[in-house]
Protein backbone atom coordinates (compact mmCIF):
# COMPACT_ATOMS: atom_id res chain seq x y z
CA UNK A 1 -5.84 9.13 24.74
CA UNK A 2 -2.12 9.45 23.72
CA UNK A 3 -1.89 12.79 20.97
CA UNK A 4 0.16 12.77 18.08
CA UNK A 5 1.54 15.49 15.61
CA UNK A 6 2.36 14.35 12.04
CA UNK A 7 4.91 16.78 10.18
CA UNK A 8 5.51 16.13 6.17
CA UNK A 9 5.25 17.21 2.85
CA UNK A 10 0.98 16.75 2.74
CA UNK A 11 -1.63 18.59 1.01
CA UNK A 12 -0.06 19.26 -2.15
CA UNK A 13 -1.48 16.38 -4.29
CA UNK A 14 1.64 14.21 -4.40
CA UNK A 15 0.37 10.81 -4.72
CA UNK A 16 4.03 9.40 -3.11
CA UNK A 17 3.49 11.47 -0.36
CA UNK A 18 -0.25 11.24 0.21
CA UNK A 19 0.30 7.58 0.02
CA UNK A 20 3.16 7.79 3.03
CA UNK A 21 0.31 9.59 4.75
CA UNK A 22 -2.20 7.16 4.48
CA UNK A 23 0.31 3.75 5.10
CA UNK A 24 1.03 5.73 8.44
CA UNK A 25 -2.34 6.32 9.35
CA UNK A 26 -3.41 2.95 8.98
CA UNK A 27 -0.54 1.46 10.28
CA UNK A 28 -0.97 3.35 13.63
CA UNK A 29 -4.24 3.09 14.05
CA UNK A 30 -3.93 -0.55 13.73
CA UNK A 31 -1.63 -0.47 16.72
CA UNK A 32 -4.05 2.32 18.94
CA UNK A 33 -7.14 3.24 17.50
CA UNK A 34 -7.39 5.62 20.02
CA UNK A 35 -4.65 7.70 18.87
CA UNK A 36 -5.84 11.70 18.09
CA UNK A 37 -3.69 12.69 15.25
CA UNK A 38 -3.10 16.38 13.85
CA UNK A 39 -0.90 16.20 10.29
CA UNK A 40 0.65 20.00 9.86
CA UNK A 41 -0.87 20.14 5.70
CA UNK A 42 -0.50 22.80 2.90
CA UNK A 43 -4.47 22.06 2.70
CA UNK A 44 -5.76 21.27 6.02
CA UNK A 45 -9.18 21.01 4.72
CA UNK A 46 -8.73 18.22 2.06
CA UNK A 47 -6.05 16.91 4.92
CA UNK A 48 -9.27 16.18 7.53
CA UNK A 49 -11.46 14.98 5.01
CA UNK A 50 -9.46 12.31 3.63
CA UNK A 51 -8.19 10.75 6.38
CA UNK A 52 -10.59 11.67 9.11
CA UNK A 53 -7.87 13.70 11.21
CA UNK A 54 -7.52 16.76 12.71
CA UNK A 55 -4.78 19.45 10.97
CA UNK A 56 -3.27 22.81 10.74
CA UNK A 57 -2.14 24.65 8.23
CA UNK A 58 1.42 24.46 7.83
CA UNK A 59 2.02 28.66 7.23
CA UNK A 60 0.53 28.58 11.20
CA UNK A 61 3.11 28.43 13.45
CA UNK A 62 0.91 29.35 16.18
CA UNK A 63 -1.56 26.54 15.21
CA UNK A 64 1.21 24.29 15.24
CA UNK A 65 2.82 25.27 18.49
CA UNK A 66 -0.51 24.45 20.29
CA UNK A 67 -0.95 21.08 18.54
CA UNK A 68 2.57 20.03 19.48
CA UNK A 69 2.71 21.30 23.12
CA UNK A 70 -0.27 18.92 23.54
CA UNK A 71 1.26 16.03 21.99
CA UNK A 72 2.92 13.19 23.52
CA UNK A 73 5.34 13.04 20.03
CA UNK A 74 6.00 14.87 16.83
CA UNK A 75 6.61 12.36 13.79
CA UNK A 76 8.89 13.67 11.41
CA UNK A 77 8.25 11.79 8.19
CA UNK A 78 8.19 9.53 5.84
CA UNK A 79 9.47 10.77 3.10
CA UNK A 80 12.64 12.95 1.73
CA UNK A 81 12.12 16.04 3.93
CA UNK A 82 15.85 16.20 4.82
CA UNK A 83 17.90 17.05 1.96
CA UNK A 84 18.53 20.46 0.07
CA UNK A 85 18.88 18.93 -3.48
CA UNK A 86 15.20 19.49 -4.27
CA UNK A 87 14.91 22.63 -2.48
CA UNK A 88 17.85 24.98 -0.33
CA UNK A 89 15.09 26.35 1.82
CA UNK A 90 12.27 23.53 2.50
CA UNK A 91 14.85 21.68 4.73
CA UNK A 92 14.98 24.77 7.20
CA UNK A 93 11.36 24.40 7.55
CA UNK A 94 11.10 20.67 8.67
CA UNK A 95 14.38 21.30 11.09
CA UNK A 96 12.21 24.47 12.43
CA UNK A 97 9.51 22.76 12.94
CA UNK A 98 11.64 19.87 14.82
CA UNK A 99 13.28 22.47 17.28
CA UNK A 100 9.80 24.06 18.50
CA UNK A 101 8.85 20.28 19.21
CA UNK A 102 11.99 20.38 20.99
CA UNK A 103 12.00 23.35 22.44
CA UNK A 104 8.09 22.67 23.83
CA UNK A 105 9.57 20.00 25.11
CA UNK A 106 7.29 17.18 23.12
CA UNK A 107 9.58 13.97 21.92
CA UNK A 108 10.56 13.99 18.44
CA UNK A 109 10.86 10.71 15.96
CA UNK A 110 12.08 10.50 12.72
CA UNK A 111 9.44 8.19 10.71
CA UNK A 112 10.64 5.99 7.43
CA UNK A 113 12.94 9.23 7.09
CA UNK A 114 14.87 9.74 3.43
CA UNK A 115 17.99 11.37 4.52
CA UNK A 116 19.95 13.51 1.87
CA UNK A 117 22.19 14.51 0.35
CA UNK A 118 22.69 17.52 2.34
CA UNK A 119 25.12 20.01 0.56
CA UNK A 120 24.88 23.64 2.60
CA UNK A 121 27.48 23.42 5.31
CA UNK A 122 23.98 25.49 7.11
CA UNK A 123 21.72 23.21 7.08
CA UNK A 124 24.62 20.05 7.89
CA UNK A 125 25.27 22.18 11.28
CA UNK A 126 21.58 22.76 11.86
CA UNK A 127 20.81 18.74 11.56
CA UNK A 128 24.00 17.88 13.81
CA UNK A 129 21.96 20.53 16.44
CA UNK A 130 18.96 18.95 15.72
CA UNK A 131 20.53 15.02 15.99
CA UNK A 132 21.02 15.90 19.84
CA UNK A 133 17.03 16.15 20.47
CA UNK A 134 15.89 13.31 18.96
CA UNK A 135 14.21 10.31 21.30
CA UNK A 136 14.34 7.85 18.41
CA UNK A 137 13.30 7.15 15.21
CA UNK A 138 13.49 5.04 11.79
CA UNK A 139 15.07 5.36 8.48
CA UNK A 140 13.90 4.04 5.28
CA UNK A 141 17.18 2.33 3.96
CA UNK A 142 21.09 1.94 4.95
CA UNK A 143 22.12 4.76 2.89
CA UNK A 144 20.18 7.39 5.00
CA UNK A 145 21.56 5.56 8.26
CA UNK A 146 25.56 6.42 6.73
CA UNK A 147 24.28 10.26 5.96
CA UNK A 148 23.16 10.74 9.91
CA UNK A 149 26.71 8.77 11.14
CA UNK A 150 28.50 11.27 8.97
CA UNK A 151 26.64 14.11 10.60
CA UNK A 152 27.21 12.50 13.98
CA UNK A 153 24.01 10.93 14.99
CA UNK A 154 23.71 8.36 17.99
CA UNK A 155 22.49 5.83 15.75
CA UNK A 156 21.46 3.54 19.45
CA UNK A 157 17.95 5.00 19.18
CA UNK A 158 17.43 4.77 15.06
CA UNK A 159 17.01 1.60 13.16
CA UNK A 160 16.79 1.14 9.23
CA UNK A 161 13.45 0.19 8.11
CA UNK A 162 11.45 0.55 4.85
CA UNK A 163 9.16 3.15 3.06
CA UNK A 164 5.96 3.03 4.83
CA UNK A 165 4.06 3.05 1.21
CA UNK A 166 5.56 -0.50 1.69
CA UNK A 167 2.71 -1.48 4.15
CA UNK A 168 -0.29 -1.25 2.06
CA UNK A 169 -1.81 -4.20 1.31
CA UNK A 170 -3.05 -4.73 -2.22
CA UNK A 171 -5.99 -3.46 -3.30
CA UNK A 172 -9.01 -4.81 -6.00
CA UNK A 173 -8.30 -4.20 -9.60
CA UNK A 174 -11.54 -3.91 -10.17
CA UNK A 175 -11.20 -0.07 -9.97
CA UNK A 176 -8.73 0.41 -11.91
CA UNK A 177 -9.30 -1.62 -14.99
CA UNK A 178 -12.70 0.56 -15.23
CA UNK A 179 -10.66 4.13 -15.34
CA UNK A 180 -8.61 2.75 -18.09
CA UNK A 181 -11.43 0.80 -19.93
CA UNK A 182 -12.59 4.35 -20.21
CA UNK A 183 -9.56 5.48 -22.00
CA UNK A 184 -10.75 3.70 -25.19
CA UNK A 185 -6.63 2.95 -25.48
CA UNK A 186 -5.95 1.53 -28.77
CA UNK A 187 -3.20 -1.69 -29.35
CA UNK A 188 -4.01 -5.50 -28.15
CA UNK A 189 -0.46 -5.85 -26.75
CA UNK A 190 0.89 -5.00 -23.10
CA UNK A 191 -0.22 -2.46 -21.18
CA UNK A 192 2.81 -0.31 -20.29
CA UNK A 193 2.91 2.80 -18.06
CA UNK A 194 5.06 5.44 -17.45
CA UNK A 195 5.47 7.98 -14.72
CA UNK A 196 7.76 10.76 -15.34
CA UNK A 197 8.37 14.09 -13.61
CA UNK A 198 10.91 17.41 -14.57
CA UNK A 199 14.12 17.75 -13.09
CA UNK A 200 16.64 20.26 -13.10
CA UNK A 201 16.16 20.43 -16.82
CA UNK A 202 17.02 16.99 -17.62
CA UNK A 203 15.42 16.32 -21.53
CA UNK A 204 17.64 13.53 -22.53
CA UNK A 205 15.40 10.98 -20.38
CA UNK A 206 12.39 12.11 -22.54
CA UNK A 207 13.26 12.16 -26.01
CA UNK A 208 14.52 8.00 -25.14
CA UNK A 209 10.80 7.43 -23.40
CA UNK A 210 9.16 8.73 -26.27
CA UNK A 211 11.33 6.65 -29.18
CA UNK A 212 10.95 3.76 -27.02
CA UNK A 213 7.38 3.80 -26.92
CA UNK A 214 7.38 4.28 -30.46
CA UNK A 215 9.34 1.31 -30.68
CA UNK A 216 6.84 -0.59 -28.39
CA UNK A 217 3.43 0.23 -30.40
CA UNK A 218 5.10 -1.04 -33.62
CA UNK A 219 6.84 -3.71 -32.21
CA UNK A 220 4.58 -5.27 -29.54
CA UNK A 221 1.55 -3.12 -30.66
CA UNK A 222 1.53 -2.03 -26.47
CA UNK A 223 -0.98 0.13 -25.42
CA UNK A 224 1.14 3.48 -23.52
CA UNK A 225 -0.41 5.09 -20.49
CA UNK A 226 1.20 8.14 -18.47
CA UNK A 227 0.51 8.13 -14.75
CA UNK A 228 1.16 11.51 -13.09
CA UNK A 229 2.01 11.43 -9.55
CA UNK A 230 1.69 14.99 -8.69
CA UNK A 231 0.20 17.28 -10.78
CA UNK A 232 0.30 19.40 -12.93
CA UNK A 233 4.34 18.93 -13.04
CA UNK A 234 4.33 15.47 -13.58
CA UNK A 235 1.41 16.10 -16.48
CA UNK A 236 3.44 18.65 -17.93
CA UNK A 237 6.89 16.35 -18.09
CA UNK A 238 4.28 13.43 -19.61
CA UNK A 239 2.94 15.96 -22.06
CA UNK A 240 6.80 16.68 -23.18
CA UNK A 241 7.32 13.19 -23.69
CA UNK A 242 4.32 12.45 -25.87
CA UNK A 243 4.85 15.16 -27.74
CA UNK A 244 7.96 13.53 -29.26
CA UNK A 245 5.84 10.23 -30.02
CA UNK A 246 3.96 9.34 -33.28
CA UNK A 247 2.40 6.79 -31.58
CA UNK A 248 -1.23 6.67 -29.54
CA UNK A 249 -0.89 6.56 -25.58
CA UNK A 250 -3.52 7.84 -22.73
CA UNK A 251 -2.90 10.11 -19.66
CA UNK A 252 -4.36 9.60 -16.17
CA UNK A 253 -5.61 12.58 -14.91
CA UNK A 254 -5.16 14.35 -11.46
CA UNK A 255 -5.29 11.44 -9.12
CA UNK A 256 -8.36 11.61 -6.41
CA UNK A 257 -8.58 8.48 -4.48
CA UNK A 258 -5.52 6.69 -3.71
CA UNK A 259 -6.90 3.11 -4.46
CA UNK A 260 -7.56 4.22 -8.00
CA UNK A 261 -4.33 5.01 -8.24
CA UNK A 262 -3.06 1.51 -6.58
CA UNK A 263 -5.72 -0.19 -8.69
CA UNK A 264 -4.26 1.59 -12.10
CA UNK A 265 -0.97 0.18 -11.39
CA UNK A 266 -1.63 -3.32 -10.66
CA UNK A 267 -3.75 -3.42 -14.33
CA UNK A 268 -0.03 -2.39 -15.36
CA UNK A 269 1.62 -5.61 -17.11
CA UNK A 270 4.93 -3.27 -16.99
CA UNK A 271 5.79 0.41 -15.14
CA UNK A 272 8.48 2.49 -16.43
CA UNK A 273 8.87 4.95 -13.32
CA UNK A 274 11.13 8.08 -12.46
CA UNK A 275 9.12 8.38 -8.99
CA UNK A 276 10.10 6.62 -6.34
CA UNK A 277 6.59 6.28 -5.03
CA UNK A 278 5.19 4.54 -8.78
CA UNK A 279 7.64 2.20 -8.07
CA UNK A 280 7.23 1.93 -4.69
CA UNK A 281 2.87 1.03 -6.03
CA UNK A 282 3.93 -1.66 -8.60
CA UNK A 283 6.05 -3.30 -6.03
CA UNK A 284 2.85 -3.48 -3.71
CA UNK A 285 0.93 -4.58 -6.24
CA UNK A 286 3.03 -7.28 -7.89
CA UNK A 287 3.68 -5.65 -10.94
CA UNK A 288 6.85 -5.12 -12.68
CA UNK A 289 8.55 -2.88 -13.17
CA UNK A 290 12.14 -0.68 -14.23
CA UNK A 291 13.60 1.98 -12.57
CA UNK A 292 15.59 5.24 -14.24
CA UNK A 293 17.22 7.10 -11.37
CA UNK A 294 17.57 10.73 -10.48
CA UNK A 295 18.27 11.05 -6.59
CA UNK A 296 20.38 8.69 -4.60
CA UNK A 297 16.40 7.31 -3.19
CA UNK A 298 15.83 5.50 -6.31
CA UNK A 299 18.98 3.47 -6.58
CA UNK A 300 18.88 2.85 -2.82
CA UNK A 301 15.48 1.25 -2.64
CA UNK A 302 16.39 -1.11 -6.16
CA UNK A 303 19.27 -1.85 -3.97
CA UNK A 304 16.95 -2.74 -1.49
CA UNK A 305 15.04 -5.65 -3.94
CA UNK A 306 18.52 -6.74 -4.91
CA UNK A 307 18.30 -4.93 -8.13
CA UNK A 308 19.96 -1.58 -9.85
CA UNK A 309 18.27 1.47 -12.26
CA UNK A 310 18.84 0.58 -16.15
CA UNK A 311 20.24 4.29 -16.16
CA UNK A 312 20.13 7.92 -15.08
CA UNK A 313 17.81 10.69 -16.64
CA UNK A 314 21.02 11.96 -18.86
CA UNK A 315 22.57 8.60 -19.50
CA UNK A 316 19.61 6.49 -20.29
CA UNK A 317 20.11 4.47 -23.42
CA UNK A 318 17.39 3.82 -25.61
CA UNK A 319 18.20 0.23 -26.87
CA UNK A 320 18.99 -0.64 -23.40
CA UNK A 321 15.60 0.92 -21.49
CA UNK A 322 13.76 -1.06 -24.36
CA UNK A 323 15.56 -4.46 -23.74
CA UNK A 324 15.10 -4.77 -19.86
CA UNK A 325 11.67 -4.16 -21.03
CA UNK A 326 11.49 -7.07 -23.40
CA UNK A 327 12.95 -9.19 -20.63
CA UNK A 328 11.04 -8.29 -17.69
CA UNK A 329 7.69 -8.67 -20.27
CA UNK A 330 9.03 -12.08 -20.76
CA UNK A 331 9.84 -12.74 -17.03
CA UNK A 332 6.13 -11.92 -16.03
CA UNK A 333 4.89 -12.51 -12.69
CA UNK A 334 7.34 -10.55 -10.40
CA UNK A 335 9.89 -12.81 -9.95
CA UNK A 336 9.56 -14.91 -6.60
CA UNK A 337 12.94 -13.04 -5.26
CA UNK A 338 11.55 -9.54 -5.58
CA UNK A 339 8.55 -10.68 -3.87
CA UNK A 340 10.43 -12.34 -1.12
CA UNK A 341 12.21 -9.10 -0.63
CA UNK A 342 9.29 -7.21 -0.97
CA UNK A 343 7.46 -8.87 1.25
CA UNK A 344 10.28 -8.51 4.19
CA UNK A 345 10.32 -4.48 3.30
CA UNK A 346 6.79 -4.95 4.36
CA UNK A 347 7.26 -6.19 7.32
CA UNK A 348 9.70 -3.59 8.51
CA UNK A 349 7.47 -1.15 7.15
CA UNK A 350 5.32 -2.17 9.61
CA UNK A 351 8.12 -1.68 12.15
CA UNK A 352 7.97 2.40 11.39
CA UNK A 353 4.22 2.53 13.79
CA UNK A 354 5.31 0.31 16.59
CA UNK A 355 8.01 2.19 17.02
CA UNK A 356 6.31 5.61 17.41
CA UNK A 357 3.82 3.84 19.33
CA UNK A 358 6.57 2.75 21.80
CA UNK A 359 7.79 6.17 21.97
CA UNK A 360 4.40 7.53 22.86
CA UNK A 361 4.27 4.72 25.68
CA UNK A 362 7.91 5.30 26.59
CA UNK A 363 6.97 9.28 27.77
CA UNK A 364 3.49 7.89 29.28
């Protein structure tokens, strides 16, 4: 049986990332249901016992050297693991981790990979070191592709692909409509959710949410609904928001089963998201939705469904946020073109496994 090592940003209750997690899972073992799997997790325990794998804690570098040296490849991914905007030091780990694959000699692949921005003229020279050892790989949009052929990649081996969130298939509402019937929200109007998170101290964003959900109960007497994607910081940022409402709106608490989650989003009739990953949900479940970027991954995948943010977190305009809303209330299903397009990110979603899976083959 062929032995794989997972490396990624798991075990710390990000729904976006948990999510990556599971699309992969299921997507490989789909291919080779034979395939032993470790995932290097900041809670190996919760790790094993939601997806039925074996994992390491990723603080032991000796547990990890011994997974890898028996593994036929180590998957870097999905996800935005490769860029020092979020963090100057969690890129060093992820490239560390890459060199002891390489330096134990066990193939490494870059998975659905978010690449960038990179900033620290360190970390640019550690990735062009670290570009020499890879076998082959995948990258979630075109953008990512131009930040590796600026660093000097061989771009031969790597091909652009999609999020593999992207290759879920939709789930029942069933589950979801329950968890908010239970939230006793007020209003007979559209449900509306937003998902929100902090960044570098941007307010501005917050104080528009919050007068344009005012604006919505009154207007459209909508019913409001938060949906944290990791918490507590995304609770937190909510919290912010609705304390600059008058209006009534619900909270989701700490997620716990992924299909919940899912479920939630497709009883959505419209998601306002800062994530990537609630965006990435309403697009697999058909449900619209507007984007507000803050990274360079937002407007890329919009760009990807043919379609742009309505605005940053410090330019957002209120009377603009609230009339894409109108219109894309008014232009309910998903249009067929986003589908369309969302159904071909699906498909090379998909692409992200078989190409691991070849890789694994390719050293057997």
């Amino acid at each position: 049986m062929s032995k794989l090592v997972i490396s990624g940003y798991y075990g710390f209750g990000n729904a976006g990332d948990e999510a990556m997690l599971l699309a992969m899972m299921t997507a490989l073992r789909a291919l080779d249901p034979t395939l032993q799997i470790t995932v290097i997790s900041g809670n190996p325990q919760d790790t094993r016992q939601r997806y039925g794998v074996a994992a390491v804690h990723r603080l032991n570098i000796p547990g990890i050297a011994s997974a890898v040296r028996r593994a036929d490849l180590l998957v870097s991914g999905g996800g935005s693991l490769l860029q020092d905007v979020t963090s100057g030091r969690s890129i060093f780990y992820y490239l560390g981790i890459l060199k002891l694959s390489s330096m134990l000699g066990c193939p490494i692949m870059l998975y659905a990979q978010g690449i960038g921005p990179i900033r620290s003229g360190m970390a640019r020279s550690f990735m062009r070191h670290i570009g020499r050892r890879i076998a082959g790989g995948t990258v979630r949009d075109e953008g990512s592709l131009a930040e590796l052929a600026e660093l000097g990649f061989e771009l031969s081996n790597l091909s652009v692909t999609a999020d593999p969130v992207l290759a879920l298939d939709p789930v029942s509402l069933d589950p979801g409509r329950k968890i908010i019937d239970k939230l006793e929200l007020t209003g007979k109007g559209p449900l509306i959710g937003f998902s929100v998170r902090e960044w570098q101290g941007r307010d501005h964003y917050k104080t528009v949410f919050a007068a344009v959900a005012d604006r919505l109960v009154i207007e459209l007497d909508a019913r409001i609904l938060f949906l944290p994607m990791q918490c507590p910081e995304d609770s937190q940022a909510a919290r912010l928001v609705a304390g600059q409402m008058s209006g009534a709106y619900a909270m989701i608490g700490a997620w716990t089963d992924m299909i919940d989650l899912l479920s939630i989003v497709g009883n959505l009739d419209l998601l306002v998201g800062v994530r990537l990953h609630a965006l990435i949900f309403a697009a697999v479940m058909e449900t619209p939705f507007i984007g507000v970027s803050y990274d360079p991954k937002i407007d890329r995948f919009l760009e990807s469904i043919g379609e742009q943010p309505v605005g940053t977190l410090d330019s957002l305009i209120e009377k603009d946020l609230y009339r894409h809303i109108l219109q894309s209330l008014r232009n309910q299903p998903a249009s067929s073109d986003r589908r369309r397009r969302v159904a071909e990110l699906r498909c090379q979603a998909i692409r992200n496994a078989e190409c691991a899976v070849r890789l694994i083959n390719k050293k057997g």
